[in-house]
Protein backbone atom coordinates (compact mmCIF):
# COMPACT_ATOMS: atom_id res chain seq x y z
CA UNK A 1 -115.44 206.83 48.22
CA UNK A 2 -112.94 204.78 46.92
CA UNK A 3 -111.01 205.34 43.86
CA UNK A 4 -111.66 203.47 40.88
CA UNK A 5 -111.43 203.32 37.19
CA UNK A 6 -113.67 204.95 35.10
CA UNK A 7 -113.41 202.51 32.31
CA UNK A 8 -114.70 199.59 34.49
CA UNK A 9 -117.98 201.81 35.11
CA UNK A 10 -120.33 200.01 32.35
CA UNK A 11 -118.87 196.63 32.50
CA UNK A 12 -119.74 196.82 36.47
CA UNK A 13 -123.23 197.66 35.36
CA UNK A 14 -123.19 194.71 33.04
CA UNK A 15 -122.44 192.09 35.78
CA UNK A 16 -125.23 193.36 37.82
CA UNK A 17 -127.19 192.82 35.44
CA UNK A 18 -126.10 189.30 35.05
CA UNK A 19 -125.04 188.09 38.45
CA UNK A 20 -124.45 183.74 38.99
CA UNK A 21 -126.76 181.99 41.08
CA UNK A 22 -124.36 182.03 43.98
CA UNK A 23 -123.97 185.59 43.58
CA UNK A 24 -127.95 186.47 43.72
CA UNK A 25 -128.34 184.00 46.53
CA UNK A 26 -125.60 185.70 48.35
CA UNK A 27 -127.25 189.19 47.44
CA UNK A 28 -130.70 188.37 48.36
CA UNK A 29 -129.07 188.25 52.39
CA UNK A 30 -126.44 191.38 52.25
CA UNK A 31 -129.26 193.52 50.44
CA UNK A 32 -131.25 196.44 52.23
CA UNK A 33 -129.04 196.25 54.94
CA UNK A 34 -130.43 192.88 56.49
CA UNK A 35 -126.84 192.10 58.41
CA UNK A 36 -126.23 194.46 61.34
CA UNK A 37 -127.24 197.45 59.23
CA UNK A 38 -124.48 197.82 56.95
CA UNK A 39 -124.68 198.55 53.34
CA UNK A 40 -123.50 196.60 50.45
CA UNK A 41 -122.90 197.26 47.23
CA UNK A 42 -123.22 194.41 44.32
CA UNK A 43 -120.33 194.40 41.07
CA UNK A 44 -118.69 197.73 42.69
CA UNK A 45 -115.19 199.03 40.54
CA UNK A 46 -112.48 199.67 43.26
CA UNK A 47 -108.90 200.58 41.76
CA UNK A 48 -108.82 198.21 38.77
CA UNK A 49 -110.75 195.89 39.93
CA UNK A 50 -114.20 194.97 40.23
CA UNK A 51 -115.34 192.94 43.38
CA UNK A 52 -118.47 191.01 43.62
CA UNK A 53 -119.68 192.51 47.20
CA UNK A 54 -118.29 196.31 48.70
CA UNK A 55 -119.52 197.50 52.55
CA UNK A 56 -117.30 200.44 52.87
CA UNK A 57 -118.64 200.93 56.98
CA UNK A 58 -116.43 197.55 57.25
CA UNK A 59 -114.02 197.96 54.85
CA UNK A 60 -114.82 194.57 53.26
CA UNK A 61 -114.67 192.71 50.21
CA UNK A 62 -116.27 189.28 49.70
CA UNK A 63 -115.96 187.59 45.64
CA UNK A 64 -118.23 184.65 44.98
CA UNK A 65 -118.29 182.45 42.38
């Protein structure tokens, strides 16, 4: 797992909660592992940062707005 700060733990949950269009149409295709099997996750805190899309198997980051 990566390392993150704590303090960005409930704001992540926030923007889940309240994702943009473009963000729910993107999620509604990485979800439930529909591309090659890989997992995503949505709003995940890495560092100080929070990014918009997370697959740790690929070590990649996508941000959509």
């Amino acid at each position: 797992m990566k390392p993150y700060n704590t303090n960005l733990k409930q704001p992540s949950r926030d923007l889940r909660n309240n994702m943009t269009d473009a963000e729910q149409l993107l999620w509604q295709k990485l979800r439930r592992k529909q591309i090659l099997g890989l997992q995503f996750y949505r709003q995940k805190p890495i560092l100080n940062f929070i990014v918009d899309f997370y697959c740790s198997a690929a070590d990649l980051v996508i941000e959509c707005d």
